[in-house]
Protein backbone atom coordinates (compact mmCIF):
# COMPACT_ATOMS: atom_id res chain seq x y z
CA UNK A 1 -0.25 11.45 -14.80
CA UNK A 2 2.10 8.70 -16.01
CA UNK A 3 3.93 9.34 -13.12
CA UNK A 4 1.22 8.78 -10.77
CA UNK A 5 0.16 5.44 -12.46
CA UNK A 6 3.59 3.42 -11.81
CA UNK A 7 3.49 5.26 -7.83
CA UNK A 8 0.09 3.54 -7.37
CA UNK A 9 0.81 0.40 -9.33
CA UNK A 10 4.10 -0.03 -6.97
CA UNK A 11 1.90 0.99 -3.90
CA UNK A 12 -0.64 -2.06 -5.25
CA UNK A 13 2.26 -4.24 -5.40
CA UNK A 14 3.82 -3.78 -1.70
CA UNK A 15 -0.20 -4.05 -0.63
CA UNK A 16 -0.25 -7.16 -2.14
CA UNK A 17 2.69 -9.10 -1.08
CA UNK A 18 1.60 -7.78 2.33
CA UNK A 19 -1.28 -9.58 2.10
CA UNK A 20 0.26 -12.45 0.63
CA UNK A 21 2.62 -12.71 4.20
CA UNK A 22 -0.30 -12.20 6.30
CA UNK A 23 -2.01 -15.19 4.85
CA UNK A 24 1.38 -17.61 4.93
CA UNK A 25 1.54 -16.01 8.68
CA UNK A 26 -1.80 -17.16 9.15
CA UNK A 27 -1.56 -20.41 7.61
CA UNK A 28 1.86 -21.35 9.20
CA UNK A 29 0.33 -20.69 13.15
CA UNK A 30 2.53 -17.53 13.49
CA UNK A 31 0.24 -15.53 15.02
CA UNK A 32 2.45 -13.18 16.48
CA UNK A 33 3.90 -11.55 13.71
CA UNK A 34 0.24 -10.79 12.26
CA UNK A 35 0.18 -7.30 13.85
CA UNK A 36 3.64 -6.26 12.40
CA UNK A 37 2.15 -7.32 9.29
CA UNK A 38 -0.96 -5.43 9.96
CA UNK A 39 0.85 -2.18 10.70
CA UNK A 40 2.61 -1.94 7.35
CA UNK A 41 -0.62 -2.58 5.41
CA UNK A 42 -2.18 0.20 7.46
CA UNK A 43 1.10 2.61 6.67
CA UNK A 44 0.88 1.26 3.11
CA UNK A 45 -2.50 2.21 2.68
CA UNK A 46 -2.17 5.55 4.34
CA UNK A 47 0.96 6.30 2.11
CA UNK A 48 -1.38 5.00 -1.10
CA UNK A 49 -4.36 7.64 -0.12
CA UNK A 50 -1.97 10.68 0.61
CA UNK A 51 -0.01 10.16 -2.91
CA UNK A 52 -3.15 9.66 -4.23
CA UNK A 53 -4.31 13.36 -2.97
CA UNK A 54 -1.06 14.92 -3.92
CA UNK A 55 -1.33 13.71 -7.52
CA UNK A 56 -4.92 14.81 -7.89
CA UNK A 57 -3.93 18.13 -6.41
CA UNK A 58 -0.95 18.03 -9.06
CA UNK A 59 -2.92 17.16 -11.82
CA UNK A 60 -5.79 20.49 -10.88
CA UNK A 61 -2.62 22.40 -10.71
CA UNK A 62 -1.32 21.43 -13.95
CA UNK A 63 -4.76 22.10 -15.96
C-alpha cells in the first residue's frame, strides 16, 4: 500500500496547486481562464477516486 500512498499524496499535490491558480486567477480579474482551471480539478479528482478504487481492489486482491 506504500505504493498507493505517494499516488494519492502526488494526486493531493496537483489538487492543490490547482487550487492555488484558481485563486491567483480569481484574484488577478482573469476570469476566463477559471473554467480551464476548473476542468483539470474535475479530471484530477476523477483520476484521484478511480486510483483510489483500483488500489482498494489491489489491496482485497492481495489479502
Amino acid at each position: 500500500m506504500k505504493m498507493a500512498w505517494w499516488v494519492f499524496m502526488s494526486l493531493l499535490t496537483v489538487q492543490i496547486v490547482l487550487v492555488q491558480f484558481m485563486a491567483e486567477e480569481f484574484l488577478a480579474g482573469h476570469y476566463d481562464d477559471l473554467h480551464y482551471y476548473f476542468w483539470s480539478l474535475g479530471f484530477m479528482f476523477l483520476v484521484t477516486i478511480i486510483t483510489y478504487i483500483f488500489f482498494r481492489k489491489a489491496d482485497k486482491v492481495l489479502n
